[in-house]
N, C-alpha and C. Protein backbone atom coordinates (compact mmCIF):
# COMPACT_ATOMS: atom_id res chain seq x y z
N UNK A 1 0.80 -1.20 0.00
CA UNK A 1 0.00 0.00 0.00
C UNK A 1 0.84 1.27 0.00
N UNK A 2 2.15 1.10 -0.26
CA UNK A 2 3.18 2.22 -0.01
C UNK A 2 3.35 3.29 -1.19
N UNK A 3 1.90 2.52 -2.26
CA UNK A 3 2.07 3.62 -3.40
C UNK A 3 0.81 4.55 -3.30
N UNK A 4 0.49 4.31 -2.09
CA UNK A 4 -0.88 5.26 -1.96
C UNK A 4 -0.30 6.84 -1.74
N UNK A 5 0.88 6.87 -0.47
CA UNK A 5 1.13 8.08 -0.53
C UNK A 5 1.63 8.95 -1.55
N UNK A 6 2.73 8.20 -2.16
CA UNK A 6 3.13 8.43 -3.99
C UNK A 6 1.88 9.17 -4.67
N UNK A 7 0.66 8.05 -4.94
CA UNK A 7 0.03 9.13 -5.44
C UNK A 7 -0.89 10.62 -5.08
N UNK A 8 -0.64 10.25 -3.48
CA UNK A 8 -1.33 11.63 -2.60
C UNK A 8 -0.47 12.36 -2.89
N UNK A 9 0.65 12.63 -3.21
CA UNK A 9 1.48 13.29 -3.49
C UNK A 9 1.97 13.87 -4.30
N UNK A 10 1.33 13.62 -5.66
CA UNK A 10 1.16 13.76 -6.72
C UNK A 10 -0.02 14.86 -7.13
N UNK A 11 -1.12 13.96 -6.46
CA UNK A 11 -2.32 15.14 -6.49
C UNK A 11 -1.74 16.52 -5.71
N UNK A 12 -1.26 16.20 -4.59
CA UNK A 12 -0.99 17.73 -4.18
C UNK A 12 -0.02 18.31 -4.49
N UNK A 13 0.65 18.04 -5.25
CA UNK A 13 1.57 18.62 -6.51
C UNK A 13 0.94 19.15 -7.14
N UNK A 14 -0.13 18.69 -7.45
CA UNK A 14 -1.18 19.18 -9.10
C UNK A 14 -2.12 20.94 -8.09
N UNK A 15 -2.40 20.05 -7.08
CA UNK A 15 -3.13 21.54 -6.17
C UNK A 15 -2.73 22.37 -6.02
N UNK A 16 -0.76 22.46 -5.45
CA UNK A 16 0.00 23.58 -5.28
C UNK A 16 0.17 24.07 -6.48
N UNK A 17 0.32 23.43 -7.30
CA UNK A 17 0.45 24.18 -9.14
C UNK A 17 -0.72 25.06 -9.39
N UNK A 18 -2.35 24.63 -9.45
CA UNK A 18 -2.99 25.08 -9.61
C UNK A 18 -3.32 26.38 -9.07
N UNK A 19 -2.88 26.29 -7.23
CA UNK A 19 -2.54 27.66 -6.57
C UNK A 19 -1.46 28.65 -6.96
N UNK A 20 -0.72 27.98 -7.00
CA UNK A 20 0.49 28.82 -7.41
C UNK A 20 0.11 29.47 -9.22
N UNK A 21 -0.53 28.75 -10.02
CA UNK A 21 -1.46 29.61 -11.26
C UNK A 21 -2.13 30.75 -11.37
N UNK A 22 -2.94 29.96 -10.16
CA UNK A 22 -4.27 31.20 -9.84
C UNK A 22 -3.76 32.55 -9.24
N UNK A 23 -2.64 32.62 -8.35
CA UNK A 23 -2.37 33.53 -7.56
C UNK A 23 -0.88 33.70 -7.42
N UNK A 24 -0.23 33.76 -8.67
CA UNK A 24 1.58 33.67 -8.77
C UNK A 24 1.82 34.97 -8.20
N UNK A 25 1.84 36.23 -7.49
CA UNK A 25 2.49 36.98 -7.46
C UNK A 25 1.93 37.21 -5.76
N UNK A 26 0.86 36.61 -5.10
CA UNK A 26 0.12 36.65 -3.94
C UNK A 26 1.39 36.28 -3.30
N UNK A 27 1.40 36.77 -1.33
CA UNK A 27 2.48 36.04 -0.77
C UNK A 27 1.36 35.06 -0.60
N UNK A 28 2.39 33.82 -0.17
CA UNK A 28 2.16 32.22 -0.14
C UNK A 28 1.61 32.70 1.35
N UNK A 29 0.46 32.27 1.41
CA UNK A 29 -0.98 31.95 2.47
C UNK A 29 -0.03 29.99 3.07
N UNK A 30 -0.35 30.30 4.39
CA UNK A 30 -0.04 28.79 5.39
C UNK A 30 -0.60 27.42 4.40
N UNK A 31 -1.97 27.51 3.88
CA UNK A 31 -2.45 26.18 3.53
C UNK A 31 -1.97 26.05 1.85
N UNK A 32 -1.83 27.12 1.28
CA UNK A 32 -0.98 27.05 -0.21
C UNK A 32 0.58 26.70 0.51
N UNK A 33 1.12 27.36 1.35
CA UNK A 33 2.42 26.69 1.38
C UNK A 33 2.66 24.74 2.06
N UNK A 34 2.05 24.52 2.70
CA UNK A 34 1.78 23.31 3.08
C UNK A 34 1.22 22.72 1.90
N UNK A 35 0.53 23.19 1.22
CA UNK A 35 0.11 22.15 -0.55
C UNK A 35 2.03 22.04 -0.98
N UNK A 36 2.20 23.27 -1.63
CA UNK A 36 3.20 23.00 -2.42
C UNK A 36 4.58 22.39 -1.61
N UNK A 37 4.82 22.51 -0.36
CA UNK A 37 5.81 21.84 0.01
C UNK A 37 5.55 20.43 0.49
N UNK A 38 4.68 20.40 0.85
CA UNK A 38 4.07 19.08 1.45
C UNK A 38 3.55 17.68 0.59
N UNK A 39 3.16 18.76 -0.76
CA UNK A 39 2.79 17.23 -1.91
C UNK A 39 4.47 16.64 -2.10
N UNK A 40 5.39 17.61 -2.39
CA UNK A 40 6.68 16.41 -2.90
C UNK A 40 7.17 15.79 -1.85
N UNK A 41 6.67 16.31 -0.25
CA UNK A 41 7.28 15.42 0.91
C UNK A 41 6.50 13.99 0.98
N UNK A 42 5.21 14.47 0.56
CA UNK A 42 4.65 13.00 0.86
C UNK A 42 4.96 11.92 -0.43
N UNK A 43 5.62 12.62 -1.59
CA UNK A 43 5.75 11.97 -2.51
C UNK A 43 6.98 11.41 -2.04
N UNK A 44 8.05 12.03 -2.06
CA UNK A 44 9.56 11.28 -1.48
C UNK A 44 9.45 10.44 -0.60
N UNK A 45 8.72 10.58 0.83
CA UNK A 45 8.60 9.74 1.43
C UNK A 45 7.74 8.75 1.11
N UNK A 46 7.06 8.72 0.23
CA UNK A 46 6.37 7.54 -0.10
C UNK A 46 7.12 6.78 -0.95
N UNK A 47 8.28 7.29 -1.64
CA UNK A 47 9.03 6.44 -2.81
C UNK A 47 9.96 6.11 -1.80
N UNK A 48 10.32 6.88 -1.25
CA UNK A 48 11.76 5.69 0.17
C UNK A 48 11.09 5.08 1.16
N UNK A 49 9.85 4.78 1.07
CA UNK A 49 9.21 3.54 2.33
C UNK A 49 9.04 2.40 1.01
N UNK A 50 8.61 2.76 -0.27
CA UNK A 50 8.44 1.91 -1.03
C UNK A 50 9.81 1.13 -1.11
N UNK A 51 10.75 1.60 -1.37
CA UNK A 51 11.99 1.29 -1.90
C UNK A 51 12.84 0.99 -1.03
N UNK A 52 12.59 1.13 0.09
CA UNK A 52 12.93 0.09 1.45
C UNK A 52 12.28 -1.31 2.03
N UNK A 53 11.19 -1.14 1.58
CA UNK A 53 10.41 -2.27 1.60
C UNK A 53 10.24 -3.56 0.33
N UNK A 54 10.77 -2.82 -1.09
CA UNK A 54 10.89 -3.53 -2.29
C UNK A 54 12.69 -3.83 -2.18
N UNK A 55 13.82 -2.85 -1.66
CA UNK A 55 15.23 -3.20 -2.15
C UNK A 55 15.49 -3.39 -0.73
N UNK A 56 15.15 -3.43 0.43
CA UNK A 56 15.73 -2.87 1.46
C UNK A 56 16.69 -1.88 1.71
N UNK A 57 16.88 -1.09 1.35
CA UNK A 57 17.31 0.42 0.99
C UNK A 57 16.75 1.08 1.21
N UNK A 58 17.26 2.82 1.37
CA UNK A 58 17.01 3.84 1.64
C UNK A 58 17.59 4.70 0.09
N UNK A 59 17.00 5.56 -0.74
CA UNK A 59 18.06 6.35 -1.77
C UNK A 59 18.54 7.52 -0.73
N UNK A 60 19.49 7.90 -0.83
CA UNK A 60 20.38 8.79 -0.17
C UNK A 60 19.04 10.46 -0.88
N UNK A 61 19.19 10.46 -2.26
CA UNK A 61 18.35 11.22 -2.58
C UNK A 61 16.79 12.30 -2.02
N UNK A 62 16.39 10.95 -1.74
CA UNK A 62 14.96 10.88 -1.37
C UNK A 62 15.15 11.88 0.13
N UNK A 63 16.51 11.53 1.16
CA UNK A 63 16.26 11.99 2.31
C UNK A 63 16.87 13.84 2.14
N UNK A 64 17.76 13.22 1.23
CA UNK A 64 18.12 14.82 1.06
C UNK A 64 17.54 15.82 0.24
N UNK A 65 16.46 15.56 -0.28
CA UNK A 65 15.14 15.66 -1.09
C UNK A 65 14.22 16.07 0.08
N UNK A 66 14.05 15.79 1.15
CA UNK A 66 12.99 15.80 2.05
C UNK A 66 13.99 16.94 3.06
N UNK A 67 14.69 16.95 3.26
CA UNK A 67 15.98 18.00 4.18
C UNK A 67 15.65 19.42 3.31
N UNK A 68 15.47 19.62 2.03
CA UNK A 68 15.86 20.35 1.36
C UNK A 68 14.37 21.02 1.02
N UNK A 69 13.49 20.24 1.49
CA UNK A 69 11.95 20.86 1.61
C UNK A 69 12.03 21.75 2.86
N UNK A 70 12.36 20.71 3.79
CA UNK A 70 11.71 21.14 5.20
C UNK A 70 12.66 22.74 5.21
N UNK A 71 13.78 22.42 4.53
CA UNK A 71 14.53 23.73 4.35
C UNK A 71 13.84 24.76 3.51
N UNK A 72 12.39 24.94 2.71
CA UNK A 72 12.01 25.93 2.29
C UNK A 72 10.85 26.33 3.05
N UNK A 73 10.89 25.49 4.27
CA UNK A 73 9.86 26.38 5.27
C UNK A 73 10.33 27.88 5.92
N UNK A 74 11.48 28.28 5.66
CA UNK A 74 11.44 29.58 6.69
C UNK A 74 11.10 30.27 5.27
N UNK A 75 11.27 29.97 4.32
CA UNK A 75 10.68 30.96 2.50
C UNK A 75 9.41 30.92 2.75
N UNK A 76 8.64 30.06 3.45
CA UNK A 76 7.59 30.11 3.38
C UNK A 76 6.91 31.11 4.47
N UNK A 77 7.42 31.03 5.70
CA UNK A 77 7.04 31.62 6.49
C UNK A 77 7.05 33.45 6.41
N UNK A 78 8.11 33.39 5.83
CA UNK A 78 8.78 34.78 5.44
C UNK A 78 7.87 35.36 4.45
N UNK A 79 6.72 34.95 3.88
CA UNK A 79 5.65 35.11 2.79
C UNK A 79 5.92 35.98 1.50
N UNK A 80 7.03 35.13 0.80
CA UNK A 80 7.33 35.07 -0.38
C UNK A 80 6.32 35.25 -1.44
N UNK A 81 6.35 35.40 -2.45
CA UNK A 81 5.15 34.88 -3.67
C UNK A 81 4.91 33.45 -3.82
N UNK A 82 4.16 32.92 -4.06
CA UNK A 82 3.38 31.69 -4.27
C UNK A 82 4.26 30.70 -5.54
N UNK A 83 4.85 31.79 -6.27
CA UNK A 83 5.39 31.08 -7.70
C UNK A 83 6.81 31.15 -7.14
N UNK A 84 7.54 32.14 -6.38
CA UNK A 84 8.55 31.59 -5.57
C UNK A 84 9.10 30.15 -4.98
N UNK A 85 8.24 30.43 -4.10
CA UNK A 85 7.90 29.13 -3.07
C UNK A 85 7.18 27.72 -4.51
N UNK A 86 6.79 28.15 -4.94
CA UNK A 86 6.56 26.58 -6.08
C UNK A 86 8.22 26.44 -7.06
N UNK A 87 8.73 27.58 -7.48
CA UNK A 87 9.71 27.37 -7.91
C UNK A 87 10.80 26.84 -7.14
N UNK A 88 10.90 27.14 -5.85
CA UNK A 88 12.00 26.73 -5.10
C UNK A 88 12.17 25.17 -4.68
N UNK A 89 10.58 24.67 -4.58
CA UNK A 89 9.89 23.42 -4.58
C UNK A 89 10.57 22.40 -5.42
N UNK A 90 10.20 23.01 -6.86
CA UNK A 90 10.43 22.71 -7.96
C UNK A 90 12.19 22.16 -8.41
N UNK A 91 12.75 23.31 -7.63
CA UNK A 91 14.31 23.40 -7.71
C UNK A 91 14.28 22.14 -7.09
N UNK A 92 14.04 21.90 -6.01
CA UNK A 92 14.48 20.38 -5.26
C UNK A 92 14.41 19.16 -5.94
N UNK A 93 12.69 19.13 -6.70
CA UNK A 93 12.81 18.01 -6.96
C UNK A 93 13.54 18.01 -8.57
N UNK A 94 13.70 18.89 -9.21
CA UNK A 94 14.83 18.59 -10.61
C UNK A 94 16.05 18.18 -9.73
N UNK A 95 16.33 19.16 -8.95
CA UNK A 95 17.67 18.05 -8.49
C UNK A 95 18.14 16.56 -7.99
N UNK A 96 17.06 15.90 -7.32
CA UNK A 96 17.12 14.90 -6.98
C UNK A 96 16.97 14.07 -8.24
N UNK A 97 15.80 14.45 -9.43
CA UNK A 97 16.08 13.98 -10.70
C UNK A 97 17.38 13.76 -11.43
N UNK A 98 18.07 15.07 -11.59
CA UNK A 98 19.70 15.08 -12.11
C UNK A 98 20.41 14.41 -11.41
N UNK A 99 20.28 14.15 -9.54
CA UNK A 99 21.19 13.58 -9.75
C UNK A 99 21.07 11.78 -9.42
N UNK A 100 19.65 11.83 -9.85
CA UNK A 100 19.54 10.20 -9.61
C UNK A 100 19.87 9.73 -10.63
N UNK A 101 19.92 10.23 -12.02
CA UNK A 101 20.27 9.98 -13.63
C UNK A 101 21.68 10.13 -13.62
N UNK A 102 22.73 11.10 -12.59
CA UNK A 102 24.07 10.48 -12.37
C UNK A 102 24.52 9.20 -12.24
N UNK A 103 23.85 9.57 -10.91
CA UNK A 103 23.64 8.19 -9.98
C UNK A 103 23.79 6.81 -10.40
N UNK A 104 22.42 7.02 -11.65
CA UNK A 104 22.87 5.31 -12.23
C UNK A 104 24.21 5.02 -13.02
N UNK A 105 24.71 5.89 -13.26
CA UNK A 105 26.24 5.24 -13.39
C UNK A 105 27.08 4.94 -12.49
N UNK A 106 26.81 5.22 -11.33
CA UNK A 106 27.29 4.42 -10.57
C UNK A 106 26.39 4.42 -8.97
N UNK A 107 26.12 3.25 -9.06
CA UNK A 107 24.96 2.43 -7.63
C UNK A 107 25.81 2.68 -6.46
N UNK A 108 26.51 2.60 -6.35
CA UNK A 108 27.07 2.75 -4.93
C UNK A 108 26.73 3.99 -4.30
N UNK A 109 26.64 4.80 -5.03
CA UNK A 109 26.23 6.49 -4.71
C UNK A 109 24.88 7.07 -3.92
N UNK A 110 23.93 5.78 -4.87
CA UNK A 110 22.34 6.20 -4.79
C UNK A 110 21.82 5.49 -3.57
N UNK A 111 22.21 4.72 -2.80
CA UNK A 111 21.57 3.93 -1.53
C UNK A 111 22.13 4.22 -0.01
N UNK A 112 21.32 3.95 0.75
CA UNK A 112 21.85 3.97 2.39
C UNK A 112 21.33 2.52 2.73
N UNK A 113 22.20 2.29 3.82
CA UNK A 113 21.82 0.98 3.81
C UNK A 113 20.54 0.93 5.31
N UNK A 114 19.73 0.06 4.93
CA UNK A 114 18.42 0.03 5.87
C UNK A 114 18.32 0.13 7.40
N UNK A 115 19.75 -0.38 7.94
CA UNK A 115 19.75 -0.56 9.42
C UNK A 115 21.05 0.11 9.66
């Protein structure tokens, strides 16, 4: 059932986008910033419970992916624009993309080990 949060996470990806559309230049309101930072947390963490439970592994990625959210909460608090705060979002997860597509050239890079 570990792909349920994956796709909750997804949808609220699609919600913070849609906010961040409607109102790109607004500062980011508490429940728009909890959409847009919060859909890719529940997404990451739903792909490293999956992928601990399918490889027994952890991706190194995923946690520093989730470090690097919780790190755009003081942007948030500080009430930035809405397309800010989605872009900065955004910044995280292309990076964990680039560098998981490193990564597969070499495996040793991309895992933590479970215990």
């Amino acid at each position: 059932y570990l792909h349920i949060p994956m796709v909750a996470g997804v949808i609220a990806v699609a919600a913070g986008d849609e906010l961040a559309i409607a109102h790109p230049s607004d500062p980011v309101a508490t429940a728009t910033a909890a959409v847009i930072l919060g859909g890719p947390a529940i997404y990451l963490a739903g792909q490293a419970l999956f992928r601990r439970t399918v490889f027994d592994r952890i991706q190194r990625s995923r946690v520093v992916g989730l470090l690097g959210l919780a790190a755009l909460v003081p942007l948030a608090v500080a009430e930035v624009s809405t397309l800010a705060l989605l872009v900065s979002a955004t910044a995280v997860i292309v990076a964990i993309a680039a560098y998981d597509t490193w990564a597969t050239r070499r495996p040793e890079a991309v895992l933590l080990p479970a215990r």
